[in-house]
C-alpha atoms as a PDB file:
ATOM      1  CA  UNK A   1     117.953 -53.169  80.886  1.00  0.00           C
ATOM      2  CA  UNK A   2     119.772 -55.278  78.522  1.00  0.00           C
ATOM      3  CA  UNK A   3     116.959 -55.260  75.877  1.00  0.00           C
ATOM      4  CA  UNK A   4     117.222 -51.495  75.669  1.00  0.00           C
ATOM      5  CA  UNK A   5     121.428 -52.003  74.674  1.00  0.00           C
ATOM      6  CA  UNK A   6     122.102 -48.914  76.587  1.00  0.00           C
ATOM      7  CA  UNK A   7     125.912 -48.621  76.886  1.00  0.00           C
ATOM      8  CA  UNK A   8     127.838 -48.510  79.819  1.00  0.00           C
ATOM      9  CA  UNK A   9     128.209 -45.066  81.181  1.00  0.00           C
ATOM     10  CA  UNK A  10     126.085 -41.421  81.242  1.00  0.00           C
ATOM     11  CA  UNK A  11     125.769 -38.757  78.929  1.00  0.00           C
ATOM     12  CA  UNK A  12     124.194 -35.275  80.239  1.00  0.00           C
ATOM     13  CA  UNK A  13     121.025 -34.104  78.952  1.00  0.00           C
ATOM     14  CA  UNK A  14     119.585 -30.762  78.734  1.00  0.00           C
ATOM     15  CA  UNK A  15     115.382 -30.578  79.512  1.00  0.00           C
ATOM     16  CA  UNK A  16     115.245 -30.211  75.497  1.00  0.00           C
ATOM     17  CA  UNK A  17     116.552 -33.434  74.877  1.00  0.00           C
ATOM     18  CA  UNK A  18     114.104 -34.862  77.572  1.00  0.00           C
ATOM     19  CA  UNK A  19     111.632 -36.662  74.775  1.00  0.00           C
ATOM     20  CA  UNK A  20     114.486 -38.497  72.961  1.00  0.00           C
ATOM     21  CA  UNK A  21     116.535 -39.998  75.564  1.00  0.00           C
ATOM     22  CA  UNK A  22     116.231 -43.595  76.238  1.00  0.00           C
ATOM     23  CA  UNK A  23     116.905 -44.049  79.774  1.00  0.00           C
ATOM     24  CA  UNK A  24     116.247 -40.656  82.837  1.00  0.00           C
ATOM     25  CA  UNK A  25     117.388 -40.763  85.693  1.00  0.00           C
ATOM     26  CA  UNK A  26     116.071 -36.879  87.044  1.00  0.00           C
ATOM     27  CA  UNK A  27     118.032 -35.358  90.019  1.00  0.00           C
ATOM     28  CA  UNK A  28     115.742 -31.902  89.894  1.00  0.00           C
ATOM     29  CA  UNK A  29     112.886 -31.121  92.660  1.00  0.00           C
ATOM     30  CA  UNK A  30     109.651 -30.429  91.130  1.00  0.00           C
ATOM     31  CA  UNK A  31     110.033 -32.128  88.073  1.00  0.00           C
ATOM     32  CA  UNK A  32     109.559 -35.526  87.838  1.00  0.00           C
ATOM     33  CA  UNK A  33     105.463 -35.633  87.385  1.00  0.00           C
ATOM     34  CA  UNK A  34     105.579 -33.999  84.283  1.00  0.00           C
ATOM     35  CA  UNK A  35     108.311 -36.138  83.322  1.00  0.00           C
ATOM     36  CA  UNK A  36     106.815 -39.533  83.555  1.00  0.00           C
ATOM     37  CA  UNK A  37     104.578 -38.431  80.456  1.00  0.00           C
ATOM     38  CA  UNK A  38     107.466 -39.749  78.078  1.00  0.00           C
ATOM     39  CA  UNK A  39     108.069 -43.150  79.930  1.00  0.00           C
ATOM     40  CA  UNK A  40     106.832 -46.329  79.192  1.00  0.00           C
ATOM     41  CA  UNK A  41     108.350 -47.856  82.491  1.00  0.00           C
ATOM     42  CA  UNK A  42     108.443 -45.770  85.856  1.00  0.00           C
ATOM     43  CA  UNK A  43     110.095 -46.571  89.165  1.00  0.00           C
ATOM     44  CA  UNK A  44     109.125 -44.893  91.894  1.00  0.00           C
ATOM     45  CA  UNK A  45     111.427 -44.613  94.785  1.00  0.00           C
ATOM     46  CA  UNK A  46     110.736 -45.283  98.314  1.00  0.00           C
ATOM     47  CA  UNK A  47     109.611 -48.903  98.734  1.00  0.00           C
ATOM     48  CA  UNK A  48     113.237 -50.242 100.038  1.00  0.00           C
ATOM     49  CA  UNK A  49     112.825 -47.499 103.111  1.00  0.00           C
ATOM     50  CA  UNK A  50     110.385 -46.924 105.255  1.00  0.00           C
ATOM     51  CA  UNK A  51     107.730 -44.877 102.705  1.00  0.00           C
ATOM     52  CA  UNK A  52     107.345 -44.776  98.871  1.00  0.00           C
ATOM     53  CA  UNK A  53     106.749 -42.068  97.084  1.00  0.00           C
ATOM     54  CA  UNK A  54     103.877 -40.813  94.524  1.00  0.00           C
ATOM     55  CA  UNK A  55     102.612 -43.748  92.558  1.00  0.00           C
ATOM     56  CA  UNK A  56      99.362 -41.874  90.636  1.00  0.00           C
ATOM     57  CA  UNK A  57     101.536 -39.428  89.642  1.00  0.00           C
ATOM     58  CA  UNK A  58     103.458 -41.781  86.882  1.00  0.00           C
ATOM     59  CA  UNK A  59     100.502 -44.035  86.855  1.00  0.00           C
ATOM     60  CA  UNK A  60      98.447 -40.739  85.594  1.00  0.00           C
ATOM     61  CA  UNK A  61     100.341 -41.115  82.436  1.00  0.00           C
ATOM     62  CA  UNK A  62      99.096 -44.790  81.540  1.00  0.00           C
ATOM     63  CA  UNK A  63     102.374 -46.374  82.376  1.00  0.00           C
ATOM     64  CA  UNK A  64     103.697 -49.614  84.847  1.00  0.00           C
ATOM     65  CA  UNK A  65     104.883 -48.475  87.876  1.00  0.00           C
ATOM     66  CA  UNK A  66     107.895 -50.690  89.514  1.00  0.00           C
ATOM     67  CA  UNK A  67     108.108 -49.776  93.416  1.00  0.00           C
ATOM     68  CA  UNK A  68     109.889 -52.065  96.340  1.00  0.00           C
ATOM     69  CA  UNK A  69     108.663 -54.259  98.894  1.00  0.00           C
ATOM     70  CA  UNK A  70     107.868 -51.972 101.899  1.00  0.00           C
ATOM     71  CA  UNK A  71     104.471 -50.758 100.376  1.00  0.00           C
ATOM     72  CA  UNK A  72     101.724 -52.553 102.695  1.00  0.00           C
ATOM     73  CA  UNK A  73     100.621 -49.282 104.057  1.00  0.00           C
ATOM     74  CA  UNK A  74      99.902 -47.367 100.595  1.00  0.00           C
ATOM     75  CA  UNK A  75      96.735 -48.285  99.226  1.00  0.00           C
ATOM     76  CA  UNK A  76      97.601 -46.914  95.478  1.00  0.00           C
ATOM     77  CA  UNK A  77     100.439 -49.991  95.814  1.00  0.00           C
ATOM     78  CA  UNK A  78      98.180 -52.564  96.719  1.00  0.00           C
ATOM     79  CA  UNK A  79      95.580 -51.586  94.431  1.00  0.00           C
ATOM     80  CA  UNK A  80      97.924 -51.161  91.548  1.00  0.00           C
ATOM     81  CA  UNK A  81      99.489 -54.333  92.052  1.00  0.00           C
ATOM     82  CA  UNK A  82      96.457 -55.903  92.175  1.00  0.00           C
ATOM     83  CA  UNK A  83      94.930 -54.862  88.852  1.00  0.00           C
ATOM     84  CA  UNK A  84      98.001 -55.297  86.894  1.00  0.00           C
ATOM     85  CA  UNK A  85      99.392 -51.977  87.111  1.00  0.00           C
ATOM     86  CA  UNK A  86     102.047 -52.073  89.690  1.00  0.00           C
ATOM     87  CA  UNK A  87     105.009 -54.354  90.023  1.00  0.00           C
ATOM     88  CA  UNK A  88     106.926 -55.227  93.441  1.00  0.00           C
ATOM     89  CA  UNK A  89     110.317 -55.664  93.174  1.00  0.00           C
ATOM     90  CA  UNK A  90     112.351 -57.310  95.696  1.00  0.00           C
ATOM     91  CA  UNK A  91     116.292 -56.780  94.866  1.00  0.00           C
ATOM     92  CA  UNK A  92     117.961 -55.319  91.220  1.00  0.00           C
ATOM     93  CA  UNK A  93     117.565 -59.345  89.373  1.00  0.00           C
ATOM     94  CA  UNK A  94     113.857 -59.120  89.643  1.00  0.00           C
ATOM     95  CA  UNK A  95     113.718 -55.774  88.277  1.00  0.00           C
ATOM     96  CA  UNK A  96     116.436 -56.389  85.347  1.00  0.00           C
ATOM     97  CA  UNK A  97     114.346 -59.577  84.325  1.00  0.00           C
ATOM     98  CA  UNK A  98     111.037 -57.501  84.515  1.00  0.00           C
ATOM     99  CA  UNK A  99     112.124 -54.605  82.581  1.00  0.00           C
ATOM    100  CA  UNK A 100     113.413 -57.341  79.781  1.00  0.00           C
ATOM    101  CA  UNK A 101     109.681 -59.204  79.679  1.00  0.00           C
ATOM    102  CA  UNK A 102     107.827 -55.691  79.412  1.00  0.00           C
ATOM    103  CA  UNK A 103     110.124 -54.540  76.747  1.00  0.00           C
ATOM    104  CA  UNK A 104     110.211 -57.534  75.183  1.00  0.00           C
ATOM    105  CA  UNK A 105     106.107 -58.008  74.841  1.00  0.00           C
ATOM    106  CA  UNK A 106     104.271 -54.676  74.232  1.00  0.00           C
ATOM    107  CA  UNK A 107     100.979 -56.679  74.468  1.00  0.00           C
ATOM    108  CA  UNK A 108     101.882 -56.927  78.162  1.00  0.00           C
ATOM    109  CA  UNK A 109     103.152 -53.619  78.316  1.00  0.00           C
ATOM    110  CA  UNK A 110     100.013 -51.991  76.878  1.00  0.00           C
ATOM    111  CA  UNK A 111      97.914 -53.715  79.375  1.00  0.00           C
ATOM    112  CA  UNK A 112      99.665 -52.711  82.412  1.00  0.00           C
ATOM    113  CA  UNK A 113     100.234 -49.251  81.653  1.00  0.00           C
ATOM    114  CA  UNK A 114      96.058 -49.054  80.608  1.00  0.00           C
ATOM    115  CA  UNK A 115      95.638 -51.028  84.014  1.00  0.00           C
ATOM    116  CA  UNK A 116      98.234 -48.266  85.912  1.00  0.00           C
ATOM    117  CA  UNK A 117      95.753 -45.294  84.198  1.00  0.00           C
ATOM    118  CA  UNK A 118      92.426 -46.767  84.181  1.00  0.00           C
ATOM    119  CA  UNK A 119      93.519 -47.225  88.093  1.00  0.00           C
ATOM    120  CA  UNK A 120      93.951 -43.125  88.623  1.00  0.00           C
ATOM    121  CA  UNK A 121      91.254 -42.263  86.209  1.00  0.00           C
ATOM    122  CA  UNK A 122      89.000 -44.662  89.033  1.00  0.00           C
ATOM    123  CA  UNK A 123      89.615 -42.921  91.622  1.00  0.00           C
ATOM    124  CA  UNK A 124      89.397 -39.397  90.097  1.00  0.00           C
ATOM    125  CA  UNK A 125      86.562 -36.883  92.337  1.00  0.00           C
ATOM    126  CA  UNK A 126      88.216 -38.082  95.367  1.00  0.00           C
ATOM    127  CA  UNK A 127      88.047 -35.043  97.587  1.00  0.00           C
ATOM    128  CA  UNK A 128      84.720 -34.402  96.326  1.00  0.00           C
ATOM    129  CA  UNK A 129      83.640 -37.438  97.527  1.00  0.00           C
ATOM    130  CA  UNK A 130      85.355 -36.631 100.659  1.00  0.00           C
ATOM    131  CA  UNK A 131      83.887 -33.029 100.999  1.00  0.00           C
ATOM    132  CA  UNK A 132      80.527 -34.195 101.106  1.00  0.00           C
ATOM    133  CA  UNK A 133      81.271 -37.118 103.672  1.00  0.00           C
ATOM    134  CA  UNK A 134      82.517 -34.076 106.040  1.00  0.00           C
ATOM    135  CA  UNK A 135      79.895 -31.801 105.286  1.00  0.00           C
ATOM    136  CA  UNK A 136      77.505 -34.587 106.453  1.00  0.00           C
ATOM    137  CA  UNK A 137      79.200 -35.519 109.712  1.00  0.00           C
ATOM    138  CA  UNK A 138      79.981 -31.620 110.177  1.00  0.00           C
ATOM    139  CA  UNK A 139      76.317 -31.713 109.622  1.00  0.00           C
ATOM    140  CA  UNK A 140      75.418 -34.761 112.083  1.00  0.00           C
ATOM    141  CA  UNK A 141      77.946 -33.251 114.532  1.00  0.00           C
ATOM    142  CA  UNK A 142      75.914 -29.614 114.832  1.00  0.00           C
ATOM    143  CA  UNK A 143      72.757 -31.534 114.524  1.00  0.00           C
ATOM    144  CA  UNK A 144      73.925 -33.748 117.947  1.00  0.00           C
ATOM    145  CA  UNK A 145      74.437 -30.227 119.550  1.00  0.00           C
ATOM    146  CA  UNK A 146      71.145 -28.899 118.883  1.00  0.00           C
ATOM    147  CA  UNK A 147      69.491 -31.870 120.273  1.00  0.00           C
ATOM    148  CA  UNK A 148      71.282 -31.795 123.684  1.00  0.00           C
END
């Protein structure tokens, strides 16, 4: 965070002031999805336990998403990391020194946050896609009945 020359120390912020603070760190249930719209960095919790939380939901917003290193059972964190929109972290250095290079280049910030949204926008009509693979075995499934 040292390229953002935030000073040591917090200041409280009302939901007003949300657009023109620098750094959030939300403590509120229910409202972080519709706060990630103002990031240009988002790290989702989660990944240094045993689950990690939402990653479309800041992705959504055309934005890098930072998550830990217990992710190999999500499939949004391995297919974010592997087109450019996700970065594992392993430990607070790695995550200090990537928060510096993406603030530092907004070439490469750009590209992972297009990467991070052209990801969700992919995958959008998922449980439509879904719906019709149950109709068809609900379909197969009655069909089986019928013949026996």
């Amino acid at each position: 965070l040292s390229t953002v020359n935030c000073p040591l120390g917090f200041a409280a912020s009302l939901r007003e002031e949300l657009s023109t603070a620098e750094v959030r760190i939300i403590d509120c249930f229910g409202l972080l999805s519709s706060i990630y719209r103002y990031g240009q960095i988002a790290y989702v919790g989660g990944g240094f336990g045993v689950g990690i939380h939402n990653l479309p939901e800041a992705a959504v917003w055309g934005i890098p998403v930072f998550f830990g290193p217990n992710n190999e059972h999500f499939q949004e964190a391995q297919e974010l990391k592997k087109n450019g929109g996700g970065l594992e972290i392993h430990n607070y250095e790695e995550f200090a020194a990537r928060m510096d290079e993406l603030t530092a280049d907004p070439a490469s910030l750009l590209k992972r946050g297009e990467a991070a949204g052209g990801y969700v926008k992919g995958n959008a009509g998922a449980t439509e896609i879904i719906l019709r693979q149950l109709t068809v075995l609900r379909v197969a499934k009655r069909q089986s009945r019928a013949d026996s």
